[in-house]
Each structure stands twice: as structure tokens, then as C-alpha cells.
PDB file of N, CA and C in Angstrom:
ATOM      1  N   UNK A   1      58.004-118.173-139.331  1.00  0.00           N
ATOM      2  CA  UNK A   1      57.162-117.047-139.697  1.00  0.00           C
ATOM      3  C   UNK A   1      56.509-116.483-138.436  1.00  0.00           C
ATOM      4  N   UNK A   2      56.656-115.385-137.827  1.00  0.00           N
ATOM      5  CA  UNK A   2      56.199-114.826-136.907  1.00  0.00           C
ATOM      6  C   UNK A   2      54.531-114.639-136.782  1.00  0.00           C
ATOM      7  N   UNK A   3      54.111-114.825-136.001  1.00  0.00           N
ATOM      8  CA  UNK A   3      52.540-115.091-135.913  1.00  0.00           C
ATOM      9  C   UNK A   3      51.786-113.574-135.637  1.00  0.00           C
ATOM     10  N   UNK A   4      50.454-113.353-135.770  1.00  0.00           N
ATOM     11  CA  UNK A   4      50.237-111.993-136.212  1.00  0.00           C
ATOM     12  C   UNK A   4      50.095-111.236-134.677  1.00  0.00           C
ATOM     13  N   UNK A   5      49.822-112.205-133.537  1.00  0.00           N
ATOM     14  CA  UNK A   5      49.825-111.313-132.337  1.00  0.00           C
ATOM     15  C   UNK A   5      51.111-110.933-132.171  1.00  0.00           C
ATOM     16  N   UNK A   6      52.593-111.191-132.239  1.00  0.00           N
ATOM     17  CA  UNK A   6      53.762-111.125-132.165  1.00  0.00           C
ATOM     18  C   UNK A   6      53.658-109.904-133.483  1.00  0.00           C
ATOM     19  N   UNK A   7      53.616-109.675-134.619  1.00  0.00           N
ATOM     20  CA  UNK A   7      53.569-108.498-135.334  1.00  0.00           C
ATOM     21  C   UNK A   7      52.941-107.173-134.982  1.00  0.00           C
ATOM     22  N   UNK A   8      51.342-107.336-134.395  1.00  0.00           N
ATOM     23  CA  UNK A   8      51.100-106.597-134.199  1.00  0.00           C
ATOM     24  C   UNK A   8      51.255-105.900-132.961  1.00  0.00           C
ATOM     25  N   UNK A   9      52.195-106.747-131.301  1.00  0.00           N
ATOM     26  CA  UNK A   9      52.866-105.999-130.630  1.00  0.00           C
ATOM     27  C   UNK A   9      53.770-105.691-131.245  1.00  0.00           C
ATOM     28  N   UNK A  10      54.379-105.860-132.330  1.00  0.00           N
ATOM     29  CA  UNK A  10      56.060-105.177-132.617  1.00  0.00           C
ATOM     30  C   UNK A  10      55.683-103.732-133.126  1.00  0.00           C
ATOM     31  N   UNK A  11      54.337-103.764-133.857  1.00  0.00           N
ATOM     32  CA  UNK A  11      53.481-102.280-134.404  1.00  0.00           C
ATOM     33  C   UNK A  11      53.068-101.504-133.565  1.00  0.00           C
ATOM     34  N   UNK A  12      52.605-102.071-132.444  1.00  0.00           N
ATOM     35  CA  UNK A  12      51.674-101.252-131.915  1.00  0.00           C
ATOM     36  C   UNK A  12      51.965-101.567-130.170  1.00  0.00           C
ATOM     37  N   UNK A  13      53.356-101.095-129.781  1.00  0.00           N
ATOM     38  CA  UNK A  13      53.644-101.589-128.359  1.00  0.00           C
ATOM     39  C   UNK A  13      52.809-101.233-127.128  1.00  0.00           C
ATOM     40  N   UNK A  14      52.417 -99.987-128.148  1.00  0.00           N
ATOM     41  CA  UNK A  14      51.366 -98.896-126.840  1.00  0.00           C
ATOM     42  C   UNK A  14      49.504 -99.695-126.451  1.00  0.00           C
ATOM     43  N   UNK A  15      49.403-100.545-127.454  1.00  0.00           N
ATOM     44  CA  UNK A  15      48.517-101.236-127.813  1.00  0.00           C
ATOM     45  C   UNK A  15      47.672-101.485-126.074  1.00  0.00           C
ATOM     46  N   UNK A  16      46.111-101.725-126.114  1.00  0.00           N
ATOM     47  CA  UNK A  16      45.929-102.043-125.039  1.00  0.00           C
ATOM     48  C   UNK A  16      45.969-103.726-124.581  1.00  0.00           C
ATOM     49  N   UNK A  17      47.417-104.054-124.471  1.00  0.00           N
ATOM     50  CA  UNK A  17      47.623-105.388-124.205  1.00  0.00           C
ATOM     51  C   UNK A  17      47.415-105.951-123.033  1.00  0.00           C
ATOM     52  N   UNK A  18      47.165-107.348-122.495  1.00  0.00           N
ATOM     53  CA  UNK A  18      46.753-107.986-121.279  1.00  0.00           C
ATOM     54  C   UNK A  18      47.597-108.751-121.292  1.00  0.00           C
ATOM     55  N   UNK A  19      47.566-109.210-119.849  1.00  0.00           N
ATOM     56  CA  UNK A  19      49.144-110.029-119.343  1.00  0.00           C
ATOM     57  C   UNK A  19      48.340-111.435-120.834  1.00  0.00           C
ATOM     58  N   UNK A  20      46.712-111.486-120.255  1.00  0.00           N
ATOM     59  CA  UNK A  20      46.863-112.908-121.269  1.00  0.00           C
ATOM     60  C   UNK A  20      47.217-113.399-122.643  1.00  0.00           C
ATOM     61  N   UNK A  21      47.298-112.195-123.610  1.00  0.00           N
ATOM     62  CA  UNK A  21      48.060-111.753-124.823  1.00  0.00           C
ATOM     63  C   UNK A  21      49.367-112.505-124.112  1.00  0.00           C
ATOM     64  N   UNK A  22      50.079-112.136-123.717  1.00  0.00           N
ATOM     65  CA  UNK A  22      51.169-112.025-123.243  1.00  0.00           C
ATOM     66  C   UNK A  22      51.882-113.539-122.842  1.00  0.00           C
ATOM     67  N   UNK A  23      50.573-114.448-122.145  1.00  0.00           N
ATOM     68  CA  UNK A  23      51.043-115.648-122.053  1.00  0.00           C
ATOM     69  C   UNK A  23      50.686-116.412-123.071  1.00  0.00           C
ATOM     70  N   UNK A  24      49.542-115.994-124.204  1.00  0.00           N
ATOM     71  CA  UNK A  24      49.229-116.630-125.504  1.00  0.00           C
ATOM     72  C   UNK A  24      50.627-117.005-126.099  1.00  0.00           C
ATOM     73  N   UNK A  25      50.999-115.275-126.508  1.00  0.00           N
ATOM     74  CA  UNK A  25      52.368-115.434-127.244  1.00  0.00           C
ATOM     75  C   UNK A  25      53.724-116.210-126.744  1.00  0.00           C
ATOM     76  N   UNK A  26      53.711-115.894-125.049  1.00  0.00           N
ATOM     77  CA  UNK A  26      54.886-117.058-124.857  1.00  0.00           C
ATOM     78  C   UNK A  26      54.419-118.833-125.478  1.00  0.00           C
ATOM     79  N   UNK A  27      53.589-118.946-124.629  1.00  0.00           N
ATOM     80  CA  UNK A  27      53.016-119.947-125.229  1.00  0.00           C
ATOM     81  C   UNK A  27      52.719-120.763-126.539  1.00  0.00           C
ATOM     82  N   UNK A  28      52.830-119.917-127.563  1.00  0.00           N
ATOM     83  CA  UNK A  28      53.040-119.899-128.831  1.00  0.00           C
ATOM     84  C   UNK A  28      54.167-120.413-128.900  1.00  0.00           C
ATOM     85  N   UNK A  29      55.211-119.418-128.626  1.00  0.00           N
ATOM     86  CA  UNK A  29      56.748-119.542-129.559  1.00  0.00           C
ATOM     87  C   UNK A  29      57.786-120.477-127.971  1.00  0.00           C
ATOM     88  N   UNK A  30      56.854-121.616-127.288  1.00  0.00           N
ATOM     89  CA  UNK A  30      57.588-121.882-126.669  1.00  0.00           C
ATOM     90  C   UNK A  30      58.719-121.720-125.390  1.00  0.00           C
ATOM     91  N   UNK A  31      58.084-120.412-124.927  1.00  0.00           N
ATOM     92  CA  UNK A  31      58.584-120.211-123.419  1.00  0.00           C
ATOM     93  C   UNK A  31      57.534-120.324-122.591  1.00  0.00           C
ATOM     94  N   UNK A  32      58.163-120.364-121.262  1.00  0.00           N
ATOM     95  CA  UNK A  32      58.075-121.125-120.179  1.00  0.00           C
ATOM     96  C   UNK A  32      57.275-119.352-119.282  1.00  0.00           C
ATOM     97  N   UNK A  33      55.869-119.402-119.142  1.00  0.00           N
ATOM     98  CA  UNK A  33      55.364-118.427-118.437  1.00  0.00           C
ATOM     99  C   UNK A  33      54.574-118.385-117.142  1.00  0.00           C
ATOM    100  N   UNK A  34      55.168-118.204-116.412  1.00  0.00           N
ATOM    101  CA  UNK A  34      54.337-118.535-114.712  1.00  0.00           C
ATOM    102  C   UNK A  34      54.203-116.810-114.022  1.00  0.00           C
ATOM    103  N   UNK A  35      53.293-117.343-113.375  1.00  0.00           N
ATOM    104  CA  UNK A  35      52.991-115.946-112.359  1.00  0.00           C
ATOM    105  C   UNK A  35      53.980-115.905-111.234  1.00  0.00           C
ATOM    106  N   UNK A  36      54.453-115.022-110.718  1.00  0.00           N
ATOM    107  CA  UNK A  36      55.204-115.242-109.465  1.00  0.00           C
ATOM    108  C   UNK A  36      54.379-115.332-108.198  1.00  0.00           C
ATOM    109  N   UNK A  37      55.222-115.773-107.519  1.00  0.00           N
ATOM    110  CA  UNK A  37      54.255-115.981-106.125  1.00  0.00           C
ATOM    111  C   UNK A  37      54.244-115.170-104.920  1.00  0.00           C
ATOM    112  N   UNK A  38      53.641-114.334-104.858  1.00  0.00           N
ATOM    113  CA  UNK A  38      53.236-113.273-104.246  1.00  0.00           C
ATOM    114  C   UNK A  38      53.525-111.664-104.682  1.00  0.00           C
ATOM    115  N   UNK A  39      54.027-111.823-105.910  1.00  0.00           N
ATOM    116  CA  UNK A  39      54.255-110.518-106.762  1.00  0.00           C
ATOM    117  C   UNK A  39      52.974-110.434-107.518  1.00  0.00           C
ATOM    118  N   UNK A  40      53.032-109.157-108.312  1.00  0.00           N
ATOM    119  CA  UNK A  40      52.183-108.500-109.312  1.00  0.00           C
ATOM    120  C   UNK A  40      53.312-109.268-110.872  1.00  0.00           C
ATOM    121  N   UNK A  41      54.221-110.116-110.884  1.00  0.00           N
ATOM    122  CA  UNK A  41      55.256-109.552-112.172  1.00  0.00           C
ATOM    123  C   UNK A  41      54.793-111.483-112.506  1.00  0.00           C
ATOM    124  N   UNK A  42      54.898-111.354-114.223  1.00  0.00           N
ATOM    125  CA  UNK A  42      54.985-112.711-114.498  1.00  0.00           C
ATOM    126  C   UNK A  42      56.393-112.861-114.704  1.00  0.00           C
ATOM    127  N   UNK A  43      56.928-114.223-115.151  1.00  0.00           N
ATOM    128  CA  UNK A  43      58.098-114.270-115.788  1.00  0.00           C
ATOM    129  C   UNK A  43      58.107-115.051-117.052  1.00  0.00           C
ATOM    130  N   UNK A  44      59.183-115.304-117.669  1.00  0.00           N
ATOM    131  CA  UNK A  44      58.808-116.267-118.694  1.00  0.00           C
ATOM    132  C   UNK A  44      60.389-116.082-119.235  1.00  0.00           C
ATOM    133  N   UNK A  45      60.388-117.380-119.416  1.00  0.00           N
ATOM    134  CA  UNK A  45      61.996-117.730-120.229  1.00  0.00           C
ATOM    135  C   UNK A  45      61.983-119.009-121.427  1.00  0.00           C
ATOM    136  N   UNK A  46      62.928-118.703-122.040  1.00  0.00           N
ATOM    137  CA  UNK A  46      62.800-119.776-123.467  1.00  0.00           C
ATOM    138  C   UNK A  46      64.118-120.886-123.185  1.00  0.00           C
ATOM    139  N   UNK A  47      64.112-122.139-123.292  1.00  0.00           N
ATOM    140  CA  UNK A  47      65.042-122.390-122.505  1.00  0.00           C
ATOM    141  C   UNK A  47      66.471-122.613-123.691  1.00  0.00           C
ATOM    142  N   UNK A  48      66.570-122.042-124.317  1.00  0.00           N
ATOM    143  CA  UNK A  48      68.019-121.758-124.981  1.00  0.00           C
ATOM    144  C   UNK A  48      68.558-120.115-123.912  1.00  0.00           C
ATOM    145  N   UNK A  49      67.863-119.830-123.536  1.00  0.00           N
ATOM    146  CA  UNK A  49      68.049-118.118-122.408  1.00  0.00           C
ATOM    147  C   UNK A  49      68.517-118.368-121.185  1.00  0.00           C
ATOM    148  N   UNK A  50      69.376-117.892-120.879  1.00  0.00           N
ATOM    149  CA  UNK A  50      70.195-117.230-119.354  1.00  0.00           C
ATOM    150  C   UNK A  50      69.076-116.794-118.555  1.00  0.00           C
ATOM    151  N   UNK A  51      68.841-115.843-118.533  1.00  0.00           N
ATOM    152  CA  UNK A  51      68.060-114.685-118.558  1.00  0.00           C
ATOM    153  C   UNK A  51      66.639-115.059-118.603  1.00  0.00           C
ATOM    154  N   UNK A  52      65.632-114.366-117.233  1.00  0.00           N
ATOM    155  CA  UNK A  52      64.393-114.539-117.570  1.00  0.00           C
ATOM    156  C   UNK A  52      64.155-113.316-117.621  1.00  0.00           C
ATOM    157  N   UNK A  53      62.514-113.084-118.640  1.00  0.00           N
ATOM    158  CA  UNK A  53      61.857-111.571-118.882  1.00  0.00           C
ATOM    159  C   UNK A  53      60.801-111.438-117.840  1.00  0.00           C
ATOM    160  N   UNK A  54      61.283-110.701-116.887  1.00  0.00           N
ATOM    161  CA  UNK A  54      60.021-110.623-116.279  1.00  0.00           C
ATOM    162  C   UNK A  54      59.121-108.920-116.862  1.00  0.00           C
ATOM    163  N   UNK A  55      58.181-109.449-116.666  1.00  0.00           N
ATOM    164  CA  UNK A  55      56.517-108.682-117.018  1.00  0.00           C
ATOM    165  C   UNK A  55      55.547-107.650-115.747  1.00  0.00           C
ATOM    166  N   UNK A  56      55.445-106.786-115.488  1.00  0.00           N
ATOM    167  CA  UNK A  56      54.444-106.370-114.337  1.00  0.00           C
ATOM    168  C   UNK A  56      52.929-107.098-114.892  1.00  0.00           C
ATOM    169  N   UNK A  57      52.214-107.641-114.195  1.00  0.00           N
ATOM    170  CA  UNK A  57      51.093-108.221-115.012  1.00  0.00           C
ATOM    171  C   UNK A  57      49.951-107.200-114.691  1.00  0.00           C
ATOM    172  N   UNK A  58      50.056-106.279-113.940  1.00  0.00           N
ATOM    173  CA  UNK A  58      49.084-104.931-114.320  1.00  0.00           C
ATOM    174  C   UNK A  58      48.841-104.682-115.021  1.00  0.00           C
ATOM    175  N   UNK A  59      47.325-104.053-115.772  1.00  0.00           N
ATOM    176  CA  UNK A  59      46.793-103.123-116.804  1.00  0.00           C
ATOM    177  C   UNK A  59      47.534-101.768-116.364  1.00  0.00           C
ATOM    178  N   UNK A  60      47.639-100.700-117.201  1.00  0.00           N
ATOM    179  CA  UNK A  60      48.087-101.296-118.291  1.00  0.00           C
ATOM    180  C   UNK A  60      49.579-101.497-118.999  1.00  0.00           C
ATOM    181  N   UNK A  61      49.356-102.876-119.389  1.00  0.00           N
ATOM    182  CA  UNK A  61      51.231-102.959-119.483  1.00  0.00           C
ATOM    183  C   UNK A  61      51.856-101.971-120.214  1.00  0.00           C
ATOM    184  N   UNK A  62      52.794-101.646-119.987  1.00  0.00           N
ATOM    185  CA  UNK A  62      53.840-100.650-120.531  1.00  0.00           C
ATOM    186  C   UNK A  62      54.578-100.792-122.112  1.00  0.00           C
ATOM    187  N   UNK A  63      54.366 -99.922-122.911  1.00  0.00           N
ATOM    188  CA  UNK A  63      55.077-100.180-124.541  1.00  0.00           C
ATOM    189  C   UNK A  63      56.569-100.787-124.300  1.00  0.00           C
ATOM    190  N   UNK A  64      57.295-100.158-122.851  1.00  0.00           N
ATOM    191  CA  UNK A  64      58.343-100.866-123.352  1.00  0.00           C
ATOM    192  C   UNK A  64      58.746-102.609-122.649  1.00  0.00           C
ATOM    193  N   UNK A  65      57.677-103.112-122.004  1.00  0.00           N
ATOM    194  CA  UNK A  65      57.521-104.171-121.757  1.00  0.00           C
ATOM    195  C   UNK A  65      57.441-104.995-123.132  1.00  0.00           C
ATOM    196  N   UNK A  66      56.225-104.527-123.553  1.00  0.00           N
ATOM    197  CA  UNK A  66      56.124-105.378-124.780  1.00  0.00           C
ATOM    198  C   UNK A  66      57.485-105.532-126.039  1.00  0.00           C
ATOM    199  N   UNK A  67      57.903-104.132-125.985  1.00  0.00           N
ATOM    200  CA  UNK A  67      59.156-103.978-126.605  1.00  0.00           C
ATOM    201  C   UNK A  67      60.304-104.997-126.563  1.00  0.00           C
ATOM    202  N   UNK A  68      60.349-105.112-125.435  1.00  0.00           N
ATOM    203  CA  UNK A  68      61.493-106.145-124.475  1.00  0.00           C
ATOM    204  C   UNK A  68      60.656-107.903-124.827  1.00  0.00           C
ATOM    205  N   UNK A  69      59.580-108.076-124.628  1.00  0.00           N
ATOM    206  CA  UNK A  69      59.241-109.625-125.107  1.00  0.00           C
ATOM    207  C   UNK A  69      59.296-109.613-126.519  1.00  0.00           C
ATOM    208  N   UNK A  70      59.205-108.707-127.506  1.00  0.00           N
ATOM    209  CA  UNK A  70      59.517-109.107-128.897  1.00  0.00           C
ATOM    210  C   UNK A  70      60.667-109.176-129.137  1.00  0.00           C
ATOM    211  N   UNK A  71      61.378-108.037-128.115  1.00  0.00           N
ATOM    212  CA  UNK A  71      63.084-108.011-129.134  1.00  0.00           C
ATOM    213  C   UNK A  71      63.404-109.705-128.032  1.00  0.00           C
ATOM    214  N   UNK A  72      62.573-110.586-127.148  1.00  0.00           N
ATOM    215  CA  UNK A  72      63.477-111.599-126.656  1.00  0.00           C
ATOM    216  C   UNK A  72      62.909-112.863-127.271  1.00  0.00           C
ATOM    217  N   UNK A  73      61.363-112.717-128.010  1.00  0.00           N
ATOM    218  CA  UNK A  73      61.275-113.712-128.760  1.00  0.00           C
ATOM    219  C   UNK A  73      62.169-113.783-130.444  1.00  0.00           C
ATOM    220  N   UNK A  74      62.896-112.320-130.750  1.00  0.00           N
ATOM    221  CA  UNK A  74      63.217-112.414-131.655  1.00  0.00           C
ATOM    222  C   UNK A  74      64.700-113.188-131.294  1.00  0.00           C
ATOM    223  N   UNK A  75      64.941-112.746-130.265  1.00  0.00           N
ATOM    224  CA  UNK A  75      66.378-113.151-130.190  1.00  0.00           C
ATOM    225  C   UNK A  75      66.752-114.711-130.194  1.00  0.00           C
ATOM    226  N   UNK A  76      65.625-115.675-128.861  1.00  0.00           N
ATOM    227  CA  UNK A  76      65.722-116.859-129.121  1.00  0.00           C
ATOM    228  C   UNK A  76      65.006-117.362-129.684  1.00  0.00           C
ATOM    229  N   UNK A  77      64.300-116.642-130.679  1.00  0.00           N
ATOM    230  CA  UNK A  77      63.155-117.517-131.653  1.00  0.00           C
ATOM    231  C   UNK A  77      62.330-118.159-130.781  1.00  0.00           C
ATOM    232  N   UNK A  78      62.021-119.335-131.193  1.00  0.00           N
ATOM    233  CA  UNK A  78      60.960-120.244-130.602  1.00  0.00           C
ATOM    234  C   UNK A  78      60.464-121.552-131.371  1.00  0.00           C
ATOM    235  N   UNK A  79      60.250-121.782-130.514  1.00  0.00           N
ATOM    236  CA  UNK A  79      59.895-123.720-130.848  1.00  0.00           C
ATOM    237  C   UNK A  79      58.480-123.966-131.537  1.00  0.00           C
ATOM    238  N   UNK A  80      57.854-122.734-132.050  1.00  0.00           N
ATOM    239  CA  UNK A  80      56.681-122.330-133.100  1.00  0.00           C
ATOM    240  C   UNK A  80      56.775-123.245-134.550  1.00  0.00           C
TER     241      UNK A  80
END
């Protein structure tokens, strides 16, 4: 069952979201979220994924950032 911060970015991408939203929800459904080291960008990967999502962790994040972490928690689910 998808948890309500994960719904209400899928509603509201434009939303004024923070990178820490952002590591709540990885955190939630079981991916792996670190800051990079010496960038502005987080990353975060689920480990059934190829592929990591990286994030700009600037205000304010972008709708289609958020877009891209729901359609990748939908894809590998999560350990929620």
C-alpha cells in the first residue's frame, strides 16, 4: 500500500518539496539515499535497480524530479 507522502507527490509534483521529503520516502520504501560528494545532486537506488536516480538537492526541486522518483519507486516497489 503506498504511503501518503508517496501519493501526495504523485498529486501534486509541483508541490513545495525538500530534498528531506525526498530521503523520508526513499527511506521508507527501502532505497539506498546519500548525498554526493562535492555535488549539489543526491542519489538513491533500490537494490533490485541497474540504474541510480539521481536528485538536484536544491530548493526548489523540480515536478519532474519528483515525477521520475515515483514512476522509480513504482517500478521497483520497495521493501515497505
Amino acid at each position: 500500500m503506498p504511503s501518503d507522502l508517496l501519493e501526495s507527490m504523485r498529486r501534486n509534483p509541483a508541490g513545495d518539496w525538500r530534498i528531506q521529503d525526498v530521503e523520508v520516502l526513499c527511506r521508507e520504501y527501502g532505497l539506498t539515499f546519500r548525498f554526493g560528494n562535492g555535488t549539489s545532486h543526491t542519489h538513491m537506488r533500490h537494490p533490485a535497480a541497474r540504474e541510480i536516480l539521481t536528485i538536484p538537492a536544491r530548493r526548489p526541486i523540480k515536478p519532474v524530479y519528483i515525477r521520475k522518483l515515483v514512476r522509480y519507486i513504482d517500478t521497483y516497489g520497495g521493501s515497505r
